[in-house]
PDB file of N, CA and C in Angstrom:
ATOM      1  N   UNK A   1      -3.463 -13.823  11.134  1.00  0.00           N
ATOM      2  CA  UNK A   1      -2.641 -13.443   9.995  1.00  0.00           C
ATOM      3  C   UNK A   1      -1.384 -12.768  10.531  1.00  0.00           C
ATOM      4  N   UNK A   2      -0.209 -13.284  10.148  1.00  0.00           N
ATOM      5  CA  UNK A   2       1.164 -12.599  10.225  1.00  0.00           C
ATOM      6  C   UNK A   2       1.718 -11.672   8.582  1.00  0.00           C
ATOM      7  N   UNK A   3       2.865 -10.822   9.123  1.00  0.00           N
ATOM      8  CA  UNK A   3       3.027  -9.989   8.335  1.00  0.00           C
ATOM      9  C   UNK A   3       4.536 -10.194   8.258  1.00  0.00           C
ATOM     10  N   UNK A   4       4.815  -9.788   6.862  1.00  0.00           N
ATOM     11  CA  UNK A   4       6.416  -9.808   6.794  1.00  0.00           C
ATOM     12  C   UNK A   4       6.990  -8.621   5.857  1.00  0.00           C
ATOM     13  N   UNK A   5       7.683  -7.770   6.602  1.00  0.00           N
ATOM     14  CA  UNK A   5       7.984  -6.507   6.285  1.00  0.00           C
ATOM     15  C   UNK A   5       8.829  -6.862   4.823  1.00  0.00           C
ATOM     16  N   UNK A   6       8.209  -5.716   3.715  1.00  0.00           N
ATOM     17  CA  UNK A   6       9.269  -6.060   2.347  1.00  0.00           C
ATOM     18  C   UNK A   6       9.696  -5.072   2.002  1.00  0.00           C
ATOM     19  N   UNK A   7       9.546  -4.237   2.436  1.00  0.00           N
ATOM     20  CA  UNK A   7      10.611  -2.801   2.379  1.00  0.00           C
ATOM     21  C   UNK A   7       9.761  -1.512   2.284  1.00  0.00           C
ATOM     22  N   UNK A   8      10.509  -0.208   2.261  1.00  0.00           N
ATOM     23  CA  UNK A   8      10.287   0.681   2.056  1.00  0.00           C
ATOM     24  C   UNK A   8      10.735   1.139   1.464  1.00  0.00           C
ATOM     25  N   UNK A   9      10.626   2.836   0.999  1.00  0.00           N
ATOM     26  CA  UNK A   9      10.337   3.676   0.204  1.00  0.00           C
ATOM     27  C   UNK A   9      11.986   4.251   0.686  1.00  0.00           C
ATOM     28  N   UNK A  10      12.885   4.084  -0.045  1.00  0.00           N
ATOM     29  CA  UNK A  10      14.421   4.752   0.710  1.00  0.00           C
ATOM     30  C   UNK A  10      14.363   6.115   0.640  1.00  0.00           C
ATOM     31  N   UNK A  11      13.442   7.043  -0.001  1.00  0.00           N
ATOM     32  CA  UNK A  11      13.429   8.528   0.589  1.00  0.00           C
ATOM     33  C   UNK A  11      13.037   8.903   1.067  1.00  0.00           C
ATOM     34  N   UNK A  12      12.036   7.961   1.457  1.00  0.00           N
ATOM     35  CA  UNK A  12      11.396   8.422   3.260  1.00  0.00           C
ATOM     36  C   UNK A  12      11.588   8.152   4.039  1.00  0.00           C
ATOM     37  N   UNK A  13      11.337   9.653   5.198  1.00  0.00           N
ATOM     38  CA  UNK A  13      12.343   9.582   6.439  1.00  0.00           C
ATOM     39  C   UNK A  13      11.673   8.023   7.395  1.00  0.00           C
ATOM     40  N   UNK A  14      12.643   8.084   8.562  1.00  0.00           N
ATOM     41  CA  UNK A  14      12.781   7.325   9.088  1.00  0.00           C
ATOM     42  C   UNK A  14      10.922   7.068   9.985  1.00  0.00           C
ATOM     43  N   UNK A  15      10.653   5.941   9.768  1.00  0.00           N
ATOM     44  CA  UNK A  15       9.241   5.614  10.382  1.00  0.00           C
ATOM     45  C   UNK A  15       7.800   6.568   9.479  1.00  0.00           C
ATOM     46  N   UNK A  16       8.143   6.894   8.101  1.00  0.00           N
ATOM     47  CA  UNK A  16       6.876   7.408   7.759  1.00  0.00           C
ATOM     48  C   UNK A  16       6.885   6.629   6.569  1.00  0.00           C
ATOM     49  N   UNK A  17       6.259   6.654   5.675  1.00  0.00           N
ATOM     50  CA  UNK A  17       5.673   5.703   4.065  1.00  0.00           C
ATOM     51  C   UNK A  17       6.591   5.986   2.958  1.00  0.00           C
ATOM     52  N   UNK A  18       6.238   5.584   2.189  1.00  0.00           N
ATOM     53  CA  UNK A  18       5.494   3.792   1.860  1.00  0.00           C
ATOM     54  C   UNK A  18       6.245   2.899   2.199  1.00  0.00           C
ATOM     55  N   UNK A  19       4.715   2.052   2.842  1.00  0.00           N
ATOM     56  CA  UNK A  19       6.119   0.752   3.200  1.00  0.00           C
ATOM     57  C   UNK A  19       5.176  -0.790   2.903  1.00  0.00           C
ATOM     58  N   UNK A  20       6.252  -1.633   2.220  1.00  0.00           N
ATOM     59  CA  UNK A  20       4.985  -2.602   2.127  1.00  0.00           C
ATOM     60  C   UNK A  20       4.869  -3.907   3.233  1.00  0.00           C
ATOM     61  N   UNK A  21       4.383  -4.889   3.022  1.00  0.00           N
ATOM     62  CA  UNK A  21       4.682  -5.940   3.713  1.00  0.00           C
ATOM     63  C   UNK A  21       3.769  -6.989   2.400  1.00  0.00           C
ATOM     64  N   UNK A  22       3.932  -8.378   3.246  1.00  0.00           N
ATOM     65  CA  UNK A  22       3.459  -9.426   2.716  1.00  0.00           C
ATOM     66  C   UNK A  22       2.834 -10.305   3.345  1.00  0.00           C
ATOM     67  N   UNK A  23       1.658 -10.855   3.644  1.00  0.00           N
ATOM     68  CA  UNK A  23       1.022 -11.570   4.695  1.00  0.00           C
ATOM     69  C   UNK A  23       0.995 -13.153   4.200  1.00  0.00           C
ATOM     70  N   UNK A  24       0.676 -14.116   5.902  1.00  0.00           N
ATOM     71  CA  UNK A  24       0.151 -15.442   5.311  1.00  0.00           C
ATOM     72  C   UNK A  24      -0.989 -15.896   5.073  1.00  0.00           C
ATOM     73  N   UNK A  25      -1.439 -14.966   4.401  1.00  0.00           N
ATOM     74  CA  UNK A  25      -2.955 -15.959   4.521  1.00  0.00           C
ATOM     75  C   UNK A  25      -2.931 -17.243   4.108  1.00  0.00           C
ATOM     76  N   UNK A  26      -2.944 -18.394   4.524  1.00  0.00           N
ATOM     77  CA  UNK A  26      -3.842 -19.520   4.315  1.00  0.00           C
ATOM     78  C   UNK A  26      -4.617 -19.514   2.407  1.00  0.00           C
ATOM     79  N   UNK A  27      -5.336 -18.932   2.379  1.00  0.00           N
ATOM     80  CA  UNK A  27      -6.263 -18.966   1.207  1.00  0.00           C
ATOM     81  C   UNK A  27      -5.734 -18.504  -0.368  1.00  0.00           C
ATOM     82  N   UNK A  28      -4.757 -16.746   0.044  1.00  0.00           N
ATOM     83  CA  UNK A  28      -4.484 -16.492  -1.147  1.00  0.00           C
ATOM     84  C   UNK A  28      -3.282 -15.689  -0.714  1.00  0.00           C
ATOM     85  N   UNK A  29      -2.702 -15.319  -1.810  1.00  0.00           N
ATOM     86  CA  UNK A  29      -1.208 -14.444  -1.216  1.00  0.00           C
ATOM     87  C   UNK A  29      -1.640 -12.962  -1.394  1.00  0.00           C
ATOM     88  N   UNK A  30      -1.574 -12.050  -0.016  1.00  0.00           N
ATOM     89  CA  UNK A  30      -1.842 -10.815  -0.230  1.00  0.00           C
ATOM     90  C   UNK A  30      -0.750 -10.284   0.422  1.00  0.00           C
ATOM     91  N   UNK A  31      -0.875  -8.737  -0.040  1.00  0.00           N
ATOM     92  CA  UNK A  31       0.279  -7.704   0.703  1.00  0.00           C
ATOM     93  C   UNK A  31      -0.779  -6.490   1.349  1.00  0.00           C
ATOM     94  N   UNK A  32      -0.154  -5.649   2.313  1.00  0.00           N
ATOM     95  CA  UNK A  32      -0.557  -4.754   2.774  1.00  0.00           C
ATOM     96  C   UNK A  32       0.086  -3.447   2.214  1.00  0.00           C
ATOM     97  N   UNK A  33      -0.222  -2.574   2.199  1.00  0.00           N
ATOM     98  CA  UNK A  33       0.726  -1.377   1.300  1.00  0.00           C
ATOM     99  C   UNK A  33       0.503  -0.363   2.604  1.00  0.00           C
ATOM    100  N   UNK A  34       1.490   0.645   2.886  1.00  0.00           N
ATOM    101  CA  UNK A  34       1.636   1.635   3.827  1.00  0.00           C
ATOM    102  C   UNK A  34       1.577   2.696   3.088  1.00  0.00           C
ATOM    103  N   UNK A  35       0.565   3.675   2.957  1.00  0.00           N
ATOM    104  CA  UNK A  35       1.012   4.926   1.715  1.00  0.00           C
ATOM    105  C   UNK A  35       0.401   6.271   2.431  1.00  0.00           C
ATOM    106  N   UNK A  36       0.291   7.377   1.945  1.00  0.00           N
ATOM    107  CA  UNK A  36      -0.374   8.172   1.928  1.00  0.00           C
ATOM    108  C   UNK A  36      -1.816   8.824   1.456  1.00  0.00           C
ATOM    109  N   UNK A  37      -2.950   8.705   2.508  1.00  0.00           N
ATOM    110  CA  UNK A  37      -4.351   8.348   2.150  1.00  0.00           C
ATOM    111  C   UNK A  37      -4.721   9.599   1.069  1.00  0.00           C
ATOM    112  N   UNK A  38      -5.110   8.966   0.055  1.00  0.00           N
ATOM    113  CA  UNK A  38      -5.664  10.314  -0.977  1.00  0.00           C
ATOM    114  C   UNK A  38      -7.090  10.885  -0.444  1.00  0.00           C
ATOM    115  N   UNK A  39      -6.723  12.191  -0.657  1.00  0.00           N
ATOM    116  CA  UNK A  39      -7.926  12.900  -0.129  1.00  0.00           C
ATOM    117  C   UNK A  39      -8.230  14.101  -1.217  1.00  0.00           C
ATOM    118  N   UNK A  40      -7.790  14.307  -2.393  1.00  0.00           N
ATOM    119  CA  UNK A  40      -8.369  15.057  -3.361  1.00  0.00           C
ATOM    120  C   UNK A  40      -9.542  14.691  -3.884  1.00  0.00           C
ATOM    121  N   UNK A  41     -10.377  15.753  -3.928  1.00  0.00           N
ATOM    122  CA  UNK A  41     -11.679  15.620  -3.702  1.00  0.00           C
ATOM    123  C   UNK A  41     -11.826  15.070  -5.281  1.00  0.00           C
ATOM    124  N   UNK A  42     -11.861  15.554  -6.281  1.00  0.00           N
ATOM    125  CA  UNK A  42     -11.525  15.419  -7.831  1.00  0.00           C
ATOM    126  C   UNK A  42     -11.110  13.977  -8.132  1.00  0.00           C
ATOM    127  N   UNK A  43      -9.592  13.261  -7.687  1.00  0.00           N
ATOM    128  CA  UNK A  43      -9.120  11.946  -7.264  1.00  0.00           C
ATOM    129  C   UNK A  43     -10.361  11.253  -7.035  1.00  0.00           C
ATOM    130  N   UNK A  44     -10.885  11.082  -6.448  1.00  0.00           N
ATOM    131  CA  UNK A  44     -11.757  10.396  -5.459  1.00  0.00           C
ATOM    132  C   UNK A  44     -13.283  10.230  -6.056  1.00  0.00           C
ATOM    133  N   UNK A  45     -13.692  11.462  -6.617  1.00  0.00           N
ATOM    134  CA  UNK A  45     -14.362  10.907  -7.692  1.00  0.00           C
ATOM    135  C   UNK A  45     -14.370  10.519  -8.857  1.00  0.00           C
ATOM    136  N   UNK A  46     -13.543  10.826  -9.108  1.00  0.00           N
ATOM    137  CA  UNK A  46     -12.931  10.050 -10.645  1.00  0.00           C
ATOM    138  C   UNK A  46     -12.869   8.662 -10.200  1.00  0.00           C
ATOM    139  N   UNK A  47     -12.380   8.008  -9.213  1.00  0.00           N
ATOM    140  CA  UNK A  47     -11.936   6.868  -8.920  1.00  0.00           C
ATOM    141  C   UNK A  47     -13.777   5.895  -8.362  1.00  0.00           C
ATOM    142  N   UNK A  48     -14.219   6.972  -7.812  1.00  0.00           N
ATOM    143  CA  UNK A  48     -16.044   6.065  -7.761  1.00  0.00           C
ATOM    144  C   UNK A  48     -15.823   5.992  -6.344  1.00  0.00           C
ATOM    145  N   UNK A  49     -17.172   5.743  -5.991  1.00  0.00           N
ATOM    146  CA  UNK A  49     -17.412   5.266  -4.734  1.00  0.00           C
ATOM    147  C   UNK A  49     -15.874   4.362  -3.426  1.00  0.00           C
ATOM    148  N   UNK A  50     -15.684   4.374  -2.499  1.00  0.00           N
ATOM    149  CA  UNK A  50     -15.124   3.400  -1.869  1.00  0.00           C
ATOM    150  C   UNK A  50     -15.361   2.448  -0.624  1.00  0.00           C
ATOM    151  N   UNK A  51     -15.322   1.647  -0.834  1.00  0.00           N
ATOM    152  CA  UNK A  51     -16.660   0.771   0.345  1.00  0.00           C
ATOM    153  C   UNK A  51     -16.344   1.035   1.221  1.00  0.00           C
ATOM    154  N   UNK A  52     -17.139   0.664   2.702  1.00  0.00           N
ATOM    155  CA  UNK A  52     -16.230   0.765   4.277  1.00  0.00           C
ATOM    156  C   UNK A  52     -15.473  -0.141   4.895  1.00  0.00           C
ATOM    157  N   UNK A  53     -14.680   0.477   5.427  1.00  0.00           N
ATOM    158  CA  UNK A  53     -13.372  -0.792   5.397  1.00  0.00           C
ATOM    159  C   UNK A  53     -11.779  -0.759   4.527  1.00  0.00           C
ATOM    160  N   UNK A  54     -12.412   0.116   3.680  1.00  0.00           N
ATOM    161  CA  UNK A  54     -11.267   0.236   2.358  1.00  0.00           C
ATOM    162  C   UNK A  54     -10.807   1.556   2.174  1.00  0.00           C
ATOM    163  N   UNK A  55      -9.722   2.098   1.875  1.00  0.00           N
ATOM    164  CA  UNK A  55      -8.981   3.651   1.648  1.00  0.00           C
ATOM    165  C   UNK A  55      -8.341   3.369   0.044  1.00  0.00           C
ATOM    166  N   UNK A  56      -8.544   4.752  -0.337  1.00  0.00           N
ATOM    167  CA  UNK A  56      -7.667   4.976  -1.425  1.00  0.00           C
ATOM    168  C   UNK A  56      -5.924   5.446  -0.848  1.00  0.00           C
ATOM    169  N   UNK A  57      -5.050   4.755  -0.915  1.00  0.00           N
ATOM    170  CA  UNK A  57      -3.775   5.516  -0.809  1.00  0.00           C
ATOM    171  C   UNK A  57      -2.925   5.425  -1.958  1.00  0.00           C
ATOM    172  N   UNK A  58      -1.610   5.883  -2.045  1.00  0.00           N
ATOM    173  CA  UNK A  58      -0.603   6.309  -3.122  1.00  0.00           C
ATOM    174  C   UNK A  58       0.524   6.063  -2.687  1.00  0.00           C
ATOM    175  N   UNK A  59       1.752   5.226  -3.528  1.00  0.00           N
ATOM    176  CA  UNK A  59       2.706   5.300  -3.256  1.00  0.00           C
ATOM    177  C   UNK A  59       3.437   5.248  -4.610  1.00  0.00           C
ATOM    178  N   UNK A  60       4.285   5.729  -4.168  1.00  0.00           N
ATOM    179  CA  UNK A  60       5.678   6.074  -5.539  1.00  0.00           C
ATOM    180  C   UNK A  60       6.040   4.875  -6.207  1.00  0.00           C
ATOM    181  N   UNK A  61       6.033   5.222  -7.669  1.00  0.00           N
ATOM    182  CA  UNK A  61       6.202   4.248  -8.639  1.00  0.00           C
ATOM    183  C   UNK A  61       7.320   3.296  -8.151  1.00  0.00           C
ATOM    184  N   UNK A  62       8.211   3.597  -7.641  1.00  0.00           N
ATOM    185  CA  UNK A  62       9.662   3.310  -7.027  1.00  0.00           C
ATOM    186  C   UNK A  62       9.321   2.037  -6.205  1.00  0.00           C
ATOM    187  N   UNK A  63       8.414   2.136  -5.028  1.00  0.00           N
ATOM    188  CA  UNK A  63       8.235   1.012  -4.148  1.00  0.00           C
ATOM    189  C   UNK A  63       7.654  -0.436  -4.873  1.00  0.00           C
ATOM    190  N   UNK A  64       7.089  -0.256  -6.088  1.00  0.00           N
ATOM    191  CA  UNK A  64       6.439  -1.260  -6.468  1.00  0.00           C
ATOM    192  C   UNK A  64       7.347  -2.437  -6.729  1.00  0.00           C
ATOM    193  N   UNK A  65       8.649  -1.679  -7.068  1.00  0.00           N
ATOM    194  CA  UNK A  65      10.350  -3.093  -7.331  1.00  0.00           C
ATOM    195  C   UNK A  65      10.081  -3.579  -6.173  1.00  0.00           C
ATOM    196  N   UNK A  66       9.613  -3.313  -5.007  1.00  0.00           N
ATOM    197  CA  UNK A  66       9.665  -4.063  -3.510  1.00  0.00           C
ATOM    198  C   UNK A  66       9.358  -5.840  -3.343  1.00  0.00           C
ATOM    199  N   UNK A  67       7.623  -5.268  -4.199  1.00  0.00           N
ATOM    200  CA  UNK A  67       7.186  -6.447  -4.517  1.00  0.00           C
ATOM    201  C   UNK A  67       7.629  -7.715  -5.024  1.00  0.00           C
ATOM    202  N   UNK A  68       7.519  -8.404  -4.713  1.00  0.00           N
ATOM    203  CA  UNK A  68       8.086 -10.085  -5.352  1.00  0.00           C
ATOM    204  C   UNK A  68       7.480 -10.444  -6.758  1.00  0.00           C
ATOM    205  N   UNK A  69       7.984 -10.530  -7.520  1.00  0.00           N
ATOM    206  CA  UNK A  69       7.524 -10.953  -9.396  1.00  0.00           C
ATOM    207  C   UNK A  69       6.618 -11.974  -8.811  1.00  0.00           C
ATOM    208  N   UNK A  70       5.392 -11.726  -9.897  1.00  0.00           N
ATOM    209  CA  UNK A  70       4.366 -12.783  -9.524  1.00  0.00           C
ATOM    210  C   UNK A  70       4.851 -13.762 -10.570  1.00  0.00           C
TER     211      UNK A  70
END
């Protein structure tokens, strides 16, 4: 799988989050998201269990224009 950078977050400094990208999978079209891992304890259960392998993170309403209109 390759990755193709689709921008970031313009008020964050240089080399830290959110940042997204867009991959090729073959099968289905996915993106990767770069954010900040939530760790409020409260968050986290409200939100349920999270499998292994998988993180809850957060990024600013702002980055989501990044994305390409489905």
């Amino acid at each position: 799988m390759r990755v193709q950078f689709l921008g970031k977050d313009p008020e964050s400094e240089h080399g830290q989050s959110p940042t997204l990208f867009a991959t090729d999978r073959a099968d289905r079209c996915t993106y990767i998201v770069q954010g900040w891992v939530v760790t409020d304890r409260q968050v986290l259960a409200e939100i349920g269990p999270v499998p292994d392998g998988e993180a809850v993170i957060e990024i600013p309403e702002e980055s989501s224009a990044i994305l390409p209109a489905a």
